[in-house]
PDB file of N, CA and C in Angstrom:
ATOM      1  N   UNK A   1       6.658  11.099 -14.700  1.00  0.00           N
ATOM      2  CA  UNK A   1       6.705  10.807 -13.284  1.00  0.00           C
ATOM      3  C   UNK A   1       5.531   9.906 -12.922  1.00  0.00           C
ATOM      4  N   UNK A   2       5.955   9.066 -12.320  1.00  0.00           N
ATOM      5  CA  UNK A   2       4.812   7.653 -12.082  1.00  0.00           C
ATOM      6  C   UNK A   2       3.862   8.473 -10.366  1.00  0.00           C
ATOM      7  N   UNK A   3       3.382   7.799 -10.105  1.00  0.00           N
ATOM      8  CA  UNK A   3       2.717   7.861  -8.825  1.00  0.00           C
ATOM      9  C   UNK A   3       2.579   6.596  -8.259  1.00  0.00           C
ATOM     10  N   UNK A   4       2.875   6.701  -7.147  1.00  0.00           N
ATOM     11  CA  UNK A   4       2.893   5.181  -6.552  1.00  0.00           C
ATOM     12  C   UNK A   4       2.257   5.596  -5.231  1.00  0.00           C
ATOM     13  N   UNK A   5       2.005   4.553  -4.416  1.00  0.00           N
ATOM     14  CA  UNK A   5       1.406   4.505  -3.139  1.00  0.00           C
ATOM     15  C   UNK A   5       2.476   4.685  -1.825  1.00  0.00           C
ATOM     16  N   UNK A   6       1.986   5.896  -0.828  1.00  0.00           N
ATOM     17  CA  UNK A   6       2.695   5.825  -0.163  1.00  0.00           C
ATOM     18  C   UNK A   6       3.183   4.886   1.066  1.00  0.00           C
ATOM     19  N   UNK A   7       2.081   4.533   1.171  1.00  0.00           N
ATOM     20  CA  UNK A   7       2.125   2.916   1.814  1.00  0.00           C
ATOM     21  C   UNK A   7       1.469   1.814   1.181  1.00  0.00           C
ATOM     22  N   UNK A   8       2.347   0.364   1.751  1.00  0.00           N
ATOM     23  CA  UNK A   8       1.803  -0.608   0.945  1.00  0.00           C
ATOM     24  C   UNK A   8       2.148  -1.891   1.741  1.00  0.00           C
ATOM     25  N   UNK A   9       1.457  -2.515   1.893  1.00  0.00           N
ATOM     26  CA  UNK A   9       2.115  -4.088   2.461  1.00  0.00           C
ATOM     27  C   UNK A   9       2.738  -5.164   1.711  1.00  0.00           C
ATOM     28  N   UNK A  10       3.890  -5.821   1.942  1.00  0.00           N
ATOM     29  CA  UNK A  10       4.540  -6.913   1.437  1.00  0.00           C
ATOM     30  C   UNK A  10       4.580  -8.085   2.344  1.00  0.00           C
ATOM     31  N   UNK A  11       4.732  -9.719   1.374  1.00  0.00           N
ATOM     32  CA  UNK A  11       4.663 -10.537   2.175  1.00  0.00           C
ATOM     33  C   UNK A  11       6.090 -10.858   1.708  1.00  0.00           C
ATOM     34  N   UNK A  12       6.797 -11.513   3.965  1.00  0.00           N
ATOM     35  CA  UNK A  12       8.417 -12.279   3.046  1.00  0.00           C
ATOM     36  C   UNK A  12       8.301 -13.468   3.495  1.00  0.00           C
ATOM     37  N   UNK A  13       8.929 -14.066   2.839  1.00  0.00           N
ATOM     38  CA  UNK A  13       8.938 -15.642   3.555  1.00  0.00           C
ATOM     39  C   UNK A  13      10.440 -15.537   4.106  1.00  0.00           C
ATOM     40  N   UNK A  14      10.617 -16.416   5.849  1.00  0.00           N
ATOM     41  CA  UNK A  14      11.861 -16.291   6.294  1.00  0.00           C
ATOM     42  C   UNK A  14      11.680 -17.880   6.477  1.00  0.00           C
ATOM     43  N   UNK A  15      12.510 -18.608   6.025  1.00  0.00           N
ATOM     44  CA  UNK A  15      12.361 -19.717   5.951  1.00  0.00           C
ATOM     45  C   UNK A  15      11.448 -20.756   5.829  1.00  0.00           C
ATOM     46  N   UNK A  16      10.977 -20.876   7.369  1.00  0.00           N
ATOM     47  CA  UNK A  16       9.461 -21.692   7.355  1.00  0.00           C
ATOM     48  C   UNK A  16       8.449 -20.504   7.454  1.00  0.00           C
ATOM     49  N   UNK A  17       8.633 -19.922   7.696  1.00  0.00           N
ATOM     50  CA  UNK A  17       7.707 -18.971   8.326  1.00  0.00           C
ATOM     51  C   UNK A  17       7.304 -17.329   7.323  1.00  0.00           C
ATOM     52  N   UNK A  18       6.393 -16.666   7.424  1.00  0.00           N
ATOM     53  CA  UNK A  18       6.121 -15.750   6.537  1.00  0.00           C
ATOM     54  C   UNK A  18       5.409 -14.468   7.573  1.00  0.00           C
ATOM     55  N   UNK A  19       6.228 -13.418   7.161  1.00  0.00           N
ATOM     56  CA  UNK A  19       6.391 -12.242   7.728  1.00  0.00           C
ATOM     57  C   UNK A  19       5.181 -10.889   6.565  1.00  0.00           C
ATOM     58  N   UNK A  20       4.591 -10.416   7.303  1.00  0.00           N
ATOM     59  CA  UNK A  20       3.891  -9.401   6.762  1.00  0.00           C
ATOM     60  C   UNK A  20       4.740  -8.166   7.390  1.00  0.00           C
ATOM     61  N   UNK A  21       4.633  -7.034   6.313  1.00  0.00           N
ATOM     62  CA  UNK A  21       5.471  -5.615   6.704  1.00  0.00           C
ATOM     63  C   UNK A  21       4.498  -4.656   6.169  1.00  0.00           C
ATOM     64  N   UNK A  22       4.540  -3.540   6.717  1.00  0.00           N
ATOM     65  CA  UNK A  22       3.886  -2.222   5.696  1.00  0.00           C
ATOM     66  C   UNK A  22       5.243  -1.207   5.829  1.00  0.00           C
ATOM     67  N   UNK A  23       5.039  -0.771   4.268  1.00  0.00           N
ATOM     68  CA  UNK A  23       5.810   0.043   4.200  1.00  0.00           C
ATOM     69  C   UNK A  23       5.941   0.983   3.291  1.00  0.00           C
ATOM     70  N   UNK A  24       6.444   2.453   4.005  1.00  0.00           N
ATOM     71  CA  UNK A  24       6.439   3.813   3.699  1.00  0.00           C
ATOM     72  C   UNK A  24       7.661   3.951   2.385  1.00  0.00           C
ATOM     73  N   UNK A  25       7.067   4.483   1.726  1.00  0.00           N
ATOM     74  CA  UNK A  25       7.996   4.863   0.405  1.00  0.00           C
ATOM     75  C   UNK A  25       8.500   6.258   0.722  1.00  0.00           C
ATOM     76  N   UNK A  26       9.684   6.200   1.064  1.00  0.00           N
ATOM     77  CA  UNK A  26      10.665   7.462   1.768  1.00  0.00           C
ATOM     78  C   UNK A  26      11.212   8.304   0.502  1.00  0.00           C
ATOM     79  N   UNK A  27      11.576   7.536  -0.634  1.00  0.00           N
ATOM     80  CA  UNK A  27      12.284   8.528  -1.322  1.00  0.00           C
ATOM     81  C   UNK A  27      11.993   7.330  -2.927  1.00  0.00           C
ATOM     82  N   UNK A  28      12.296   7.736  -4.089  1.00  0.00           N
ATOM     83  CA  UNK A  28      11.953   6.983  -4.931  1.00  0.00           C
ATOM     84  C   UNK A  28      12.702   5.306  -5.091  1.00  0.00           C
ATOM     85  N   UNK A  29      13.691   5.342  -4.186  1.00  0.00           N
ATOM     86  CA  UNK A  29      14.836   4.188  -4.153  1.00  0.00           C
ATOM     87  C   UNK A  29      14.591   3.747  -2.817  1.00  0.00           C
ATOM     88  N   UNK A  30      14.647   4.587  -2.119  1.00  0.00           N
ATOM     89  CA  UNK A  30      14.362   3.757  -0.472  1.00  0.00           C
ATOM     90  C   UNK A  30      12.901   3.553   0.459  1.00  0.00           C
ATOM     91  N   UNK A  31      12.750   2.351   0.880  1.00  0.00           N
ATOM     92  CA  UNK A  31      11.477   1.991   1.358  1.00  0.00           C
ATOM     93  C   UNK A  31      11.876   1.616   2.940  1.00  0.00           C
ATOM     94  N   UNK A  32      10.981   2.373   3.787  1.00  0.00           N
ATOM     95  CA  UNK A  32      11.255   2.340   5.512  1.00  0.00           C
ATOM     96  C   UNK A  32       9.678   1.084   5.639  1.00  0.00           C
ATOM     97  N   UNK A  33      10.478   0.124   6.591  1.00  0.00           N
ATOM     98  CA  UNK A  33       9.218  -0.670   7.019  1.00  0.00           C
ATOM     99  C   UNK A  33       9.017  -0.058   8.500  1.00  0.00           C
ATOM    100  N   UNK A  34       7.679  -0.036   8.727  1.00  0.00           N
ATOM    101  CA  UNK A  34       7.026   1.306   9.400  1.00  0.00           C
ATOM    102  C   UNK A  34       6.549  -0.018  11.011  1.00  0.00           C
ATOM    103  N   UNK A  35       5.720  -1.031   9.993  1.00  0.00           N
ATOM    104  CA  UNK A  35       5.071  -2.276  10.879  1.00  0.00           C
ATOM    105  C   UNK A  35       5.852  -3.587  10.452  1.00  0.00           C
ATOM    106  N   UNK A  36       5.630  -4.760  11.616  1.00  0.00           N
ATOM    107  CA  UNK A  36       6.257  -5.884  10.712  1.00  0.00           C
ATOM    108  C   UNK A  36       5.553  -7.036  12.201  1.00  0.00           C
ATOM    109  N   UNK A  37       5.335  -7.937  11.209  1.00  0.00           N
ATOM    110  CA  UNK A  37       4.697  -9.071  12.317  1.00  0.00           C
ATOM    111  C   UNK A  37       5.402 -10.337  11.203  1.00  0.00           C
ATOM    112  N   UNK A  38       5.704 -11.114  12.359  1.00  0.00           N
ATOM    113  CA  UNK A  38       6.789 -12.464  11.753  1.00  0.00           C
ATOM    114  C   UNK A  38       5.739 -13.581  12.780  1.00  0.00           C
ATOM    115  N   UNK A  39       6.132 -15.132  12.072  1.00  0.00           N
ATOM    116  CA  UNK A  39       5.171 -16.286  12.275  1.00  0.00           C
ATOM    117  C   UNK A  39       4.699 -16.485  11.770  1.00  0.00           C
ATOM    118  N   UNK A  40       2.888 -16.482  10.758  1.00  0.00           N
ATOM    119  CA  UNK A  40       2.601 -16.874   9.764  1.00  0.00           C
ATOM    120  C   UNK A  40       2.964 -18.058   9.662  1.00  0.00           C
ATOM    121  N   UNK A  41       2.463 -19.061   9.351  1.00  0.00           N
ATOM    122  CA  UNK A  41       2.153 -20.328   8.779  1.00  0.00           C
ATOM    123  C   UNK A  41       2.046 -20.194   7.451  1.00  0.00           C
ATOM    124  N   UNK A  42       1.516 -19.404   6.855  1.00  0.00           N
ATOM    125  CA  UNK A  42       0.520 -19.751   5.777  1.00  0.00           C
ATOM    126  C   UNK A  42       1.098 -18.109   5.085  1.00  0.00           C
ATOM    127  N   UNK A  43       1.110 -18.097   3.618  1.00  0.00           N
ATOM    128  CA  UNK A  43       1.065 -16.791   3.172  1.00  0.00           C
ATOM    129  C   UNK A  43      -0.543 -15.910   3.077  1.00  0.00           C
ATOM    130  N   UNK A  44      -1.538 -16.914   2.875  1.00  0.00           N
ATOM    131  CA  UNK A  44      -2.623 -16.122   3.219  1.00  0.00           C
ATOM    132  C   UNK A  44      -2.634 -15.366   4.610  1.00  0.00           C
ATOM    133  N   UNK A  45      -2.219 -16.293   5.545  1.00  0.00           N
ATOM    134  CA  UNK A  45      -2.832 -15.137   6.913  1.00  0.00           C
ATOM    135  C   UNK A  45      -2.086 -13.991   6.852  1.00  0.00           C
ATOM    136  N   UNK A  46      -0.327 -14.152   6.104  1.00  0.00           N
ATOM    137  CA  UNK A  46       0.315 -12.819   6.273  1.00  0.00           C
ATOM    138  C   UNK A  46      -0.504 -11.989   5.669  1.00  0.00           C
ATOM    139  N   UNK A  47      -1.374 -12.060   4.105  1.00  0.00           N
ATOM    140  CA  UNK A  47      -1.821 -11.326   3.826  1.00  0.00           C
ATOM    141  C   UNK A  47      -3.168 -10.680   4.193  1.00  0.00           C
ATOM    142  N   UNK A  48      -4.015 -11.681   5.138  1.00  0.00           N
ATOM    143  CA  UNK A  48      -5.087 -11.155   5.867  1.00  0.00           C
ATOM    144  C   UNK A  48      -4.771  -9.688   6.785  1.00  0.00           C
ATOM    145  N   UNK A  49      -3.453 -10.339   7.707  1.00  0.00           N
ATOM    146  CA  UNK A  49      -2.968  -9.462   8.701  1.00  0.00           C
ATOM    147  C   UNK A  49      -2.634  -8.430   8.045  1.00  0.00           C
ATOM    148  N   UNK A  50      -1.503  -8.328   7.081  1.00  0.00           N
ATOM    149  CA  UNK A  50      -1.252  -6.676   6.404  1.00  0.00           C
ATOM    150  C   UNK A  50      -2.028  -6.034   5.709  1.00  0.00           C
ATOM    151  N   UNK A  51      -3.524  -6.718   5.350  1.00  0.00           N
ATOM    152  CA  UNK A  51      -4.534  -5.508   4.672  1.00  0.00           C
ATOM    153  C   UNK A  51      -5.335  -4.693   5.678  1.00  0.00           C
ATOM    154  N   UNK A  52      -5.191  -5.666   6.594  1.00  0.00           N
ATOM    155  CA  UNK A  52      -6.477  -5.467   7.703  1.00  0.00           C
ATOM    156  C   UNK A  52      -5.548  -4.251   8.531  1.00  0.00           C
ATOM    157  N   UNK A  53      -4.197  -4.511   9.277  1.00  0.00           N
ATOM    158  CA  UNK A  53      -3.527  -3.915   9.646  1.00  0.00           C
ATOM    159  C   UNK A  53      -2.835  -2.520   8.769  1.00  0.00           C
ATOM    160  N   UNK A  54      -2.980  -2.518   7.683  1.00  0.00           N
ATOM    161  CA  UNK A  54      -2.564  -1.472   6.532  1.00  0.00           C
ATOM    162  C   UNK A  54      -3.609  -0.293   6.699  1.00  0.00           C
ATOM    163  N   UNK A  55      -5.108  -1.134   6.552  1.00  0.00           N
ATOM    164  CA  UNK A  55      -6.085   0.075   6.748  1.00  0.00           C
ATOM    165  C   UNK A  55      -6.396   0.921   8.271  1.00  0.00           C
ATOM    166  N   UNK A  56      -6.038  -0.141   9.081  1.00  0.00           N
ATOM    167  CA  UNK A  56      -6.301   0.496  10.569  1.00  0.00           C
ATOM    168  C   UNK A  56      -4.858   1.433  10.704  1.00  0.00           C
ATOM    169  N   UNK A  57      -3.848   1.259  10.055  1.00  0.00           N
ATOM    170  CA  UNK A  57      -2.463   2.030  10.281  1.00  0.00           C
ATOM    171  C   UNK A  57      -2.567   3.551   9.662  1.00  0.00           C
ATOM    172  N   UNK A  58      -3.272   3.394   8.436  1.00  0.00           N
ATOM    173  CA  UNK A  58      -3.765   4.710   7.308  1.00  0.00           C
ATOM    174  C   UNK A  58      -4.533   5.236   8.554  1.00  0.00           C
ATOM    175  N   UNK A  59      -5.721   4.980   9.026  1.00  0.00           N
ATOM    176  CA  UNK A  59      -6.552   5.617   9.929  1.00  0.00           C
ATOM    177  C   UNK A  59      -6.079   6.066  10.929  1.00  0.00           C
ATOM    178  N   UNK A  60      -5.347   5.497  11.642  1.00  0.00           N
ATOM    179  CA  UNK A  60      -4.995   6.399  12.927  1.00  0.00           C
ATOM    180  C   UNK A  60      -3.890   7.446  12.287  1.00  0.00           C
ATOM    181  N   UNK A  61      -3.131   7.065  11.157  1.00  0.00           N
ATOM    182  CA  UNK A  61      -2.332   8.402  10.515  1.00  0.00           C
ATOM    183  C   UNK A  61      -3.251   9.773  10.410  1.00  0.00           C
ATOM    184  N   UNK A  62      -4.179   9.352   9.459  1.00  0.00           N
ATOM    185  CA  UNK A  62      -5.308  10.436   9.452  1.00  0.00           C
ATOM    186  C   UNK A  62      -5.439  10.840  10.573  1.00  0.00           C
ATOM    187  N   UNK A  63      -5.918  10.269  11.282  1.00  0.00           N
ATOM    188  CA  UNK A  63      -6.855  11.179  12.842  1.00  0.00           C
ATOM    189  C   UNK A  63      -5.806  12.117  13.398  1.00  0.00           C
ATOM    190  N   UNK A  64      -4.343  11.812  13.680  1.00  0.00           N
ATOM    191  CA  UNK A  64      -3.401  12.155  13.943  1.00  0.00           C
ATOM    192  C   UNK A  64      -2.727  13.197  13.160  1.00  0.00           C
ATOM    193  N   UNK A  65      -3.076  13.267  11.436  1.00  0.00           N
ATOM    194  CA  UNK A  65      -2.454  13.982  10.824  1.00  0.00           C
ATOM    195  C   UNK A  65      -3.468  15.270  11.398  1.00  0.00           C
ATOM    196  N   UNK A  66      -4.671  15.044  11.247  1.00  0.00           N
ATOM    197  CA  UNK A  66      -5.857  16.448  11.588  1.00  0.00           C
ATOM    198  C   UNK A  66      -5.663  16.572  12.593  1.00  0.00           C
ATOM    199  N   UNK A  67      -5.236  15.947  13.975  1.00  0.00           N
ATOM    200  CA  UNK A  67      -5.080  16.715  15.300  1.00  0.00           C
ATOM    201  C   UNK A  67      -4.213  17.577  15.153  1.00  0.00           C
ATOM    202  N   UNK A  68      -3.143  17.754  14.646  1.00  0.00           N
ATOM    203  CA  UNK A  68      -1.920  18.337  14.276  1.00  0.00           C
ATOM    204  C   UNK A  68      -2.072  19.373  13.369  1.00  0.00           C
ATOM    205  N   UNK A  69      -2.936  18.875  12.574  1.00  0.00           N
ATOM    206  CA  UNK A  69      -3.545  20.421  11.758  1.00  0.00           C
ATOM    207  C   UNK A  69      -4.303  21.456  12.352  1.00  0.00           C
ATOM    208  N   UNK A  70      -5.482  20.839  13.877  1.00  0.00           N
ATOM    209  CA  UNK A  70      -6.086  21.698  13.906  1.00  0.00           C
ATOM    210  C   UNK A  70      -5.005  22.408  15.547  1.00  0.00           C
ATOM    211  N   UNK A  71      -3.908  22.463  15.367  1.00  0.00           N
ATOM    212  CA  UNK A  71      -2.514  22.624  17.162  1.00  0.00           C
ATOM    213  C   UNK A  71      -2.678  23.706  16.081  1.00  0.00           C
TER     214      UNK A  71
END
């Protein structure tokens, strides 16, 4: 049994343009995109935006998962 990450960001290209997503690994075959920002110029900025946005998304999960722990 592998271990993989439960979230992760991908870059797509939609024609001209390049889309950043993060996304939740639901089951070993199916992947839910959770965030998604489209425009991008450039594949670097998609990937600026989904690391930067990946870690601030993990964090408010956390804070949120412990409010809920301590209900």
């Amino acid at each position: 049994m592998t271990q993989t990450k439960k979230f992760d960001f991908r870059i797509v290209q939609d024609k001209q343009v390049w889309a950043a997503e993060i996304a939740r690994r639901m089951t070993a075959r199916k992947t839910i995109v959770s965030k998604r920002k489209t425009g991008f110029a450039t594949e670097a900025e998609a990937t600026v935006w989904g690391e930067k946005e990946l870690k601030s998304f993990l964090e408010k999960l956390m804070l949120r998962n412990e409010r809920k722990a301590k209900q």
